[in-house]
Every structure is written in C-alpha cells, then in structure tokens.
C-alpha atoms as a PDB file:
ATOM      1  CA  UNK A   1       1.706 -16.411  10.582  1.00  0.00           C
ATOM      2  CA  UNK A   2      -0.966 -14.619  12.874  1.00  0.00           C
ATOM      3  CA  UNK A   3      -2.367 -11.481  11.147  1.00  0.00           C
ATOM      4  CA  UNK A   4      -0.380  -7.984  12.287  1.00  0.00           C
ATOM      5  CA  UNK A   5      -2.519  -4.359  12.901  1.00  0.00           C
ATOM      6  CA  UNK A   6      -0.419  -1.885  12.569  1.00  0.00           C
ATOM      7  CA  UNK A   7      -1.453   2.018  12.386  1.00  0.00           C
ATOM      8  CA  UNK A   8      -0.161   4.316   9.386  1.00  0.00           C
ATOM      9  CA  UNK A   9       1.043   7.507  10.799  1.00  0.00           C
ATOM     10  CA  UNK A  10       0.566  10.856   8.729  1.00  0.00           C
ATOM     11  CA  UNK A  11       3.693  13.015   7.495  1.00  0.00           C
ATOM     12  CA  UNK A  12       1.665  16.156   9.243  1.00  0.00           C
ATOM     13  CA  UNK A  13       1.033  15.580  12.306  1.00  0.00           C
ATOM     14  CA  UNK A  14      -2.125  17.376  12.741  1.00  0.00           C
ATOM     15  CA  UNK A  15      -3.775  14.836   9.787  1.00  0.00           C
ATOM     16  CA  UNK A  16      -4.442  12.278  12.473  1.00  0.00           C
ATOM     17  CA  UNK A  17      -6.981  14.054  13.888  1.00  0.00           C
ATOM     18  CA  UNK A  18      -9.132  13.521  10.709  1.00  0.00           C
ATOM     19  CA  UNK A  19      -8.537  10.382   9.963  1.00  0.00           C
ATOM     20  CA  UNK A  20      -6.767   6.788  10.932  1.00  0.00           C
ATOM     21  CA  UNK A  21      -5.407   4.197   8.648  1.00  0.00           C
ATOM     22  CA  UNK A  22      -5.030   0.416   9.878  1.00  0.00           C
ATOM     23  CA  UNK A  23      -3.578  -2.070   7.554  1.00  0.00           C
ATOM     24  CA  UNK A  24      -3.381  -5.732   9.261  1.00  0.00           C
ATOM     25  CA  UNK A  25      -1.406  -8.787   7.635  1.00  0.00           C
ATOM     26  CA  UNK A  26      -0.612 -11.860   7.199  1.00  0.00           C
ATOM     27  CA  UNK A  27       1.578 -14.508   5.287  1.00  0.00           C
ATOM     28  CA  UNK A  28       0.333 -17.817   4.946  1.00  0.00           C
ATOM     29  CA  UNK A  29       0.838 -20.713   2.413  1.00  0.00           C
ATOM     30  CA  UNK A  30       2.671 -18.041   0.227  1.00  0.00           C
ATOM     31  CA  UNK A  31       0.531 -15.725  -0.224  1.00  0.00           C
ATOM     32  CA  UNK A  32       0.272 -12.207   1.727  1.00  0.00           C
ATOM     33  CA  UNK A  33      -2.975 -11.046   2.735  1.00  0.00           C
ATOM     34  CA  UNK A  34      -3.639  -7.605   3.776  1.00  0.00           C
ATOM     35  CA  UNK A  35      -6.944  -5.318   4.693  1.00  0.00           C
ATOM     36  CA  UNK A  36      -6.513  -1.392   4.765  1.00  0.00           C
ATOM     37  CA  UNK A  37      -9.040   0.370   6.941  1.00  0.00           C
ATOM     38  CA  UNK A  38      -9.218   4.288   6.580  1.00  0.00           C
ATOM     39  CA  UNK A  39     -11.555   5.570   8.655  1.00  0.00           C
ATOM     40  CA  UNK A  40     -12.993   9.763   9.045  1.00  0.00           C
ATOM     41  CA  UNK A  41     -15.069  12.186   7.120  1.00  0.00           C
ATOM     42  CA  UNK A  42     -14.380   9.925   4.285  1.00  0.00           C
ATOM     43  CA  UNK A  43     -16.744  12.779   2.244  1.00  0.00           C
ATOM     44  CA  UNK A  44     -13.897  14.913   2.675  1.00  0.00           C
ATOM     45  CA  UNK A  45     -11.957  12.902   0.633  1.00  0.00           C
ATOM     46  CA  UNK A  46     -12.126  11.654  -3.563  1.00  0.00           C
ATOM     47  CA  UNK A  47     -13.104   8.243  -3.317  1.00  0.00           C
ATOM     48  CA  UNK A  48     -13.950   6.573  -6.458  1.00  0.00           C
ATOM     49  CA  UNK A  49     -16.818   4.352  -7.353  1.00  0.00           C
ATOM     50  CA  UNK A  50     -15.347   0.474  -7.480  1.00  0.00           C
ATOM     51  CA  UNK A  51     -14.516  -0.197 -10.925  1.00  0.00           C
ATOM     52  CA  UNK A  52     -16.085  -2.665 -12.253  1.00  0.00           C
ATOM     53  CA  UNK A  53     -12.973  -4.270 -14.090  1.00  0.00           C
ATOM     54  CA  UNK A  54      -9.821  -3.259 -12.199  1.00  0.00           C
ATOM     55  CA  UNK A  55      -6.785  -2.796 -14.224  1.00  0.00           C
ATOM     56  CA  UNK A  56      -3.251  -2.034 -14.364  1.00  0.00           C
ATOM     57  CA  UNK A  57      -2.559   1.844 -13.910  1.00  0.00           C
ATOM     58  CA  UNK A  58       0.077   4.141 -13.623  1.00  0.00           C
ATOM     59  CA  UNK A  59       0.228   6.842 -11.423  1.00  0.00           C
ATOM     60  CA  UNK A  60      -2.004   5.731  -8.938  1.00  0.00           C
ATOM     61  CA  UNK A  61       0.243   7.728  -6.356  1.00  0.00           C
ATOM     62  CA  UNK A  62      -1.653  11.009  -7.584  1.00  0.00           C
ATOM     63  CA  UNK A  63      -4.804   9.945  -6.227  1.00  0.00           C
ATOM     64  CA  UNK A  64      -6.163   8.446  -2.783  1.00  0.00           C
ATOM     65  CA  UNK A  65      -4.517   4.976  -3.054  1.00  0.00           C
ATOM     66  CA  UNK A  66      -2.710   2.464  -0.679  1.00  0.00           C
ATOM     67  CA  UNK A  67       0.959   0.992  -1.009  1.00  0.00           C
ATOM     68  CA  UNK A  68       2.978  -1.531   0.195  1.00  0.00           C
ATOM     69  CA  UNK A  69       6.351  -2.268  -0.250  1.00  0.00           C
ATOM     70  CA  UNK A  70       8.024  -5.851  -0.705  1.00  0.00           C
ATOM     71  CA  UNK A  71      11.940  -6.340   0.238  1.00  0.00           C
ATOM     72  CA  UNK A  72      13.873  -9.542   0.513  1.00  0.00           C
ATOM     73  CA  UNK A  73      16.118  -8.752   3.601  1.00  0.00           C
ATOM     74  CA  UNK A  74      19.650  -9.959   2.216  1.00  0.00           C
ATOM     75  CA  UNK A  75      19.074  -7.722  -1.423  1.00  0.00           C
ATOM     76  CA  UNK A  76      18.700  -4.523  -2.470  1.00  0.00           C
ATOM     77  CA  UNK A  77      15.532  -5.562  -4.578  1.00  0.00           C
ATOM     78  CA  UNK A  78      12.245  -4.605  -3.612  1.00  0.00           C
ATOM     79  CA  UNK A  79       8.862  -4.374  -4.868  1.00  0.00           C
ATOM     80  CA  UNK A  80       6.627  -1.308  -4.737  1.00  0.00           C
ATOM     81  CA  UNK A  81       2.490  -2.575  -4.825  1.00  0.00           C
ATOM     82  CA  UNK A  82      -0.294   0.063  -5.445  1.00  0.00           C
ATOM     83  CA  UNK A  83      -3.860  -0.379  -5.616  1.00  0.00           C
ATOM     84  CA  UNK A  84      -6.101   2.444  -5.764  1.00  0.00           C
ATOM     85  CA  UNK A  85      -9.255   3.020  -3.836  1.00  0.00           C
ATOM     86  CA  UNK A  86     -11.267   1.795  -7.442  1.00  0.00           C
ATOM     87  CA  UNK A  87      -9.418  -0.880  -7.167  1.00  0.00           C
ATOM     88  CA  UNK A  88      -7.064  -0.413  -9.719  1.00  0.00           C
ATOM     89  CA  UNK A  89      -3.717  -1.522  -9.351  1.00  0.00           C
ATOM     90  CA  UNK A  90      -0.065  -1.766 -10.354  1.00  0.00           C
ATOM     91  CA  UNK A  91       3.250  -3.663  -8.958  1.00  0.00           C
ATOM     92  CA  UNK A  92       6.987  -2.197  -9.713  1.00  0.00           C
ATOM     93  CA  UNK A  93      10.215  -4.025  -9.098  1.00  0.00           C
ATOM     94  CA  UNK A  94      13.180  -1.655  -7.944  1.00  0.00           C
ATOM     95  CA  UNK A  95      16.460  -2.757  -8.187  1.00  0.00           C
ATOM     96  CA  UNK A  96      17.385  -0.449  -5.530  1.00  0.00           C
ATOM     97  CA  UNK A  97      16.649   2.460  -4.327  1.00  0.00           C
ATOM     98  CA  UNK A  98      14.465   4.142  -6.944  1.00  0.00           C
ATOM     99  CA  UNK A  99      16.101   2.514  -9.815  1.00  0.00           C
ATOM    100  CA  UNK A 100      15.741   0.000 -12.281  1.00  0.00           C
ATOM    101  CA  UNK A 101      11.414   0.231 -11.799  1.00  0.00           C
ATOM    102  CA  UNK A 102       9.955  -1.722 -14.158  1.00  0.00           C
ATOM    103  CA  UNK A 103       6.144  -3.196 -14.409  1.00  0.00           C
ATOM    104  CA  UNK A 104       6.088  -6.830 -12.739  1.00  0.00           C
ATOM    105  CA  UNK A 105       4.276  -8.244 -16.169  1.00  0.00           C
ATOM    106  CA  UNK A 106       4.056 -11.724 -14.360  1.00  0.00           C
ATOM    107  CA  UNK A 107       1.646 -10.515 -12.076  1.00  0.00           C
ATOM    108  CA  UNK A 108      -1.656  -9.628 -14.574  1.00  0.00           C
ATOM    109  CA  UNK A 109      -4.306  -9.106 -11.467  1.00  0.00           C
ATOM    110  CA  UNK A 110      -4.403  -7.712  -8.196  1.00  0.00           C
ATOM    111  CA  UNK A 111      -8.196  -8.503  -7.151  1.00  0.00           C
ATOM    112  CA  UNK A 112      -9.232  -6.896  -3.909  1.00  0.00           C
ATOM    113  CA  UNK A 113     -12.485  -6.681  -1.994  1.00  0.00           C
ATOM    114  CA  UNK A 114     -14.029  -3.062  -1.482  1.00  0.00           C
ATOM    115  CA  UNK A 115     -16.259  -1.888   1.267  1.00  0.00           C
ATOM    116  CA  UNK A 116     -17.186   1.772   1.138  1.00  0.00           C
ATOM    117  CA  UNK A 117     -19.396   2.987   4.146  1.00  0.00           C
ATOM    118  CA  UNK A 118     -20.425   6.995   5.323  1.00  0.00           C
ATOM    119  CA  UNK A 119     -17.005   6.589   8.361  1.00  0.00           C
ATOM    120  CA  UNK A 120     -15.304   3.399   6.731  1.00  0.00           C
ATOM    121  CA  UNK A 121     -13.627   2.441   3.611  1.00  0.00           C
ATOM    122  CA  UNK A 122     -12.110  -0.996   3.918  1.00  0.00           C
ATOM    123  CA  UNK A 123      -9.777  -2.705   1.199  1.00  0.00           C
ATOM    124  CA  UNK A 124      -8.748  -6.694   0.950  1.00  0.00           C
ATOM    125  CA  UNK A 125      -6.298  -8.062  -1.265  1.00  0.00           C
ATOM    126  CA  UNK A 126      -4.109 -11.298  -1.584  1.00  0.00           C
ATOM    127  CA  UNK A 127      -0.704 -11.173  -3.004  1.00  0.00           C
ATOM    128  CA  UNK A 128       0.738 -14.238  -4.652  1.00  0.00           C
ATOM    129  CA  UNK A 129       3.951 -14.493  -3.265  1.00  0.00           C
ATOM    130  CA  UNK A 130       5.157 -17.314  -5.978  1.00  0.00           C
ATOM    131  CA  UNK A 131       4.889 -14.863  -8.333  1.00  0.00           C
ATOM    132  CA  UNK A 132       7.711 -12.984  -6.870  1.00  0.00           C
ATOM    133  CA  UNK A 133      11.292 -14.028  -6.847  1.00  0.00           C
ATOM    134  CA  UNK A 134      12.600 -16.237  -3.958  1.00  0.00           C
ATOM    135  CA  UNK A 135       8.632 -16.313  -2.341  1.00  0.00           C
ATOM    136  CA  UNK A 136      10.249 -18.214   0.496  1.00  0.00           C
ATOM    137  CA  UNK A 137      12.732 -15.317   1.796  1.00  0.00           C
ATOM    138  CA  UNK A 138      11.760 -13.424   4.712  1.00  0.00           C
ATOM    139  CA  UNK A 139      10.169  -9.645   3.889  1.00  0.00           C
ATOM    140  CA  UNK A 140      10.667  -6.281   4.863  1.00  0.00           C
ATOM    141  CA  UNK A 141       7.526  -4.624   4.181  1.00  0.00           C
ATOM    142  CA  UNK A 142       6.083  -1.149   4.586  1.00  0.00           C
ATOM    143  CA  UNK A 143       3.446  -0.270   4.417  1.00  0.00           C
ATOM    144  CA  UNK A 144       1.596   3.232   3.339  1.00  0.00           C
ATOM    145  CA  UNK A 145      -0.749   5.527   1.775  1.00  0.00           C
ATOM    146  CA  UNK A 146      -1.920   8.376  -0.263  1.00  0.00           C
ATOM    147  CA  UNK A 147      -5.277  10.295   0.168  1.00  0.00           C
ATOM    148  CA  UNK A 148      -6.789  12.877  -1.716  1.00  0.00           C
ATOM    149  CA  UNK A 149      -8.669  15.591  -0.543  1.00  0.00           C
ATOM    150  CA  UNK A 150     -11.582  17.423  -2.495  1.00  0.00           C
ATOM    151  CA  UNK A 151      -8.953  20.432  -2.491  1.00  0.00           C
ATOM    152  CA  UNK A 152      -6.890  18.008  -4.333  1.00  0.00           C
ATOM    153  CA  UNK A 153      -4.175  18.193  -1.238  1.00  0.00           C
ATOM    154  CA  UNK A 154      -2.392  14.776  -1.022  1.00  0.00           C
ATOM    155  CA  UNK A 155      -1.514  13.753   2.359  1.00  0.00           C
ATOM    156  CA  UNK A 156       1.526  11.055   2.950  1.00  0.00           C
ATOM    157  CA  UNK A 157       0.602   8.354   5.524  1.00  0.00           C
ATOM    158  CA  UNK A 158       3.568   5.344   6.393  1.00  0.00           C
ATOM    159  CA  UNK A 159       4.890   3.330   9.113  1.00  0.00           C
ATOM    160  CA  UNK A 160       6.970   5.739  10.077  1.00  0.00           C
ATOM    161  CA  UNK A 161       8.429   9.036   8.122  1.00  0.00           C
ATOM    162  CA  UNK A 162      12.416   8.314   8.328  1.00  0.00           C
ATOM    163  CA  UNK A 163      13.048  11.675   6.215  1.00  0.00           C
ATOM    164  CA  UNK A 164      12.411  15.017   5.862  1.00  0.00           C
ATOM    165  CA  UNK A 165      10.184  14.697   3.439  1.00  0.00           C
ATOM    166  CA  UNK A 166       7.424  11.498   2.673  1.00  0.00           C
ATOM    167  CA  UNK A 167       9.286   8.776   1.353  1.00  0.00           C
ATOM    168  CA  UNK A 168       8.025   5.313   1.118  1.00  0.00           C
ATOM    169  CA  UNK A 169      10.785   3.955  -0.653  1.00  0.00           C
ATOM    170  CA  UNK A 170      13.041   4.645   2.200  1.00  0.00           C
ATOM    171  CA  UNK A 171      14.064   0.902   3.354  1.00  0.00           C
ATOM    172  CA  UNK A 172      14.408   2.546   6.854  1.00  0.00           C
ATOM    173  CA  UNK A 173      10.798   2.579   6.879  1.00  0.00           C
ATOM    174  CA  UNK A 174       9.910  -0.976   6.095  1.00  0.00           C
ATOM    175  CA  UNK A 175       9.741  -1.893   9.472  1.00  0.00           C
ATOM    176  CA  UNK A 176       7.522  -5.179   9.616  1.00  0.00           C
ATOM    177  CA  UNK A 177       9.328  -8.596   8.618  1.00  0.00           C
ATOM    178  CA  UNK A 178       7.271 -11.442   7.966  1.00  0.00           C
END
C-alpha cells in the first residue's frame, strides 16, 4: 500500500497559521507505519526531552501528543493509539463509542523514532497489526493530535472536526481506509 500525506486540520481555525501537522501512512505486510510531522515555533510549545525508556502512560491526551484511531469497518470496535511527544505511549480498545476502553495488554511496546529540530518535530512508529484482532480487515483510521502550549492551552488538531466540539472518537471522522 503506497504511503498517504494527509494534513491535520485545527478545531480553531486561526491555529493553522502557527503551525501544520502532516501524518503520512502506510500498511504493508501487516504492520501500519506512520510519521507525524508538526512543524512552527515549536518553542512555543512543551515538548519533552525523548525518554530514554518509553512506557505505557495514561493520560497522554493532557499533554502535546499524537493519536490515531483503529476501526474495523463492519464493527463497532475500534482502537484508540497515543504516543506522546517523549515517546511514551498507550493503546485502548473501545467497544463502541466511548465504552468498554480497556488497556490493549497484548501490545507491551510502541517504539517510535524522534527527531526534534528548532521548526520540526518528526515522530515514526510501526504498529503491529497481528496484534490486533482480525489484522487482515480493512481500517478506518483517523488520525489526530494534541499540543500544548507554554500557557498550558491545548489545541485539538484531526482529519476533520465532525462536531461541535473536538472529538476524535467520532467514527465520522475516521476518514482514511486502508
């Protein structure tokens, strides 16, 4: 499957102007391989050192961190993947909508690749498809992000923003199938 660029758009408008998110994909040999770019003032922002032994987390949402989501296309289930800008990480399984999240324990690492320049933060990871359920179906994915500011103001960057408020568990914005 060719690799897929697609720009995250912020929930407020006016955000763009400051910064631009690309995430491109791919699925290959059952695996899914992604690379966020966020690029801007990044020293406007709290970026984290690397750590130097990324680990599970919770809560990564309240800090500057990038998502994607996982759906099979014939199921309610879906999977909600964070990893932070340390590189810290965590992966949920939703039995719909918002319910039924629980850790996915299968899955024990989530290694990624950091690159942290003064314009350019760049973030690789490889997701192990077999390690989900049914690996084989086709996906609904979105894709999204959170960012800090050193005002601690989150901004809400997706796809698209299907509701009035940010949502990224919204199926309506998983718009990429691979």
């Amino acid at each position: 499957m060719p690799l897929s660029s697609l720009s995250l758009k912020p929930f407020v408008a006016a955000e763009s102007e400051t910064f631009a998110i690309t995430c491109a994909i791919s699925r290959k040999d059952g695996a899914l391989h992604l690379c966020f770019s966020l690029s801007g003032p990044l020293d406007q922002l709290r970026i984290p050192l690397p750590a130097r032994h990324p680990e599970r987390r919770e809560n990564l949402w309240q800090e500057s961190c990038f998502e994607f989501f996982l759906a099979e296309t014939d199921s309610e289930i879906y999977r909600e993947i964070n990893i932070a800008l340390s590189g810290h990480w965590n992966v949920f399984h939703f039995d719909c909508y918002r319910q039924g999240m629980r850790r996915k324990e299968n899955i024990t690492s989530l290694p990624c690749r950091i690159t942290h320049e003064p314009q350019l933060f760049t973030l690789q990871t490889t997701l192990d498809l077999d390690l989900m359920e049914r690996a084989d179906s086709p996906l609904q994915i979105g894709m999204s992000a959170v960012l800090l500011s050193k005002d601690n103001t989150l901004s809400y960057w997706a796809l698209t923003h299907p509701a009035e408020k940010p949502d990224f568990h919204d199926r309506r914005g998983f718009l990429l199938t691979l």
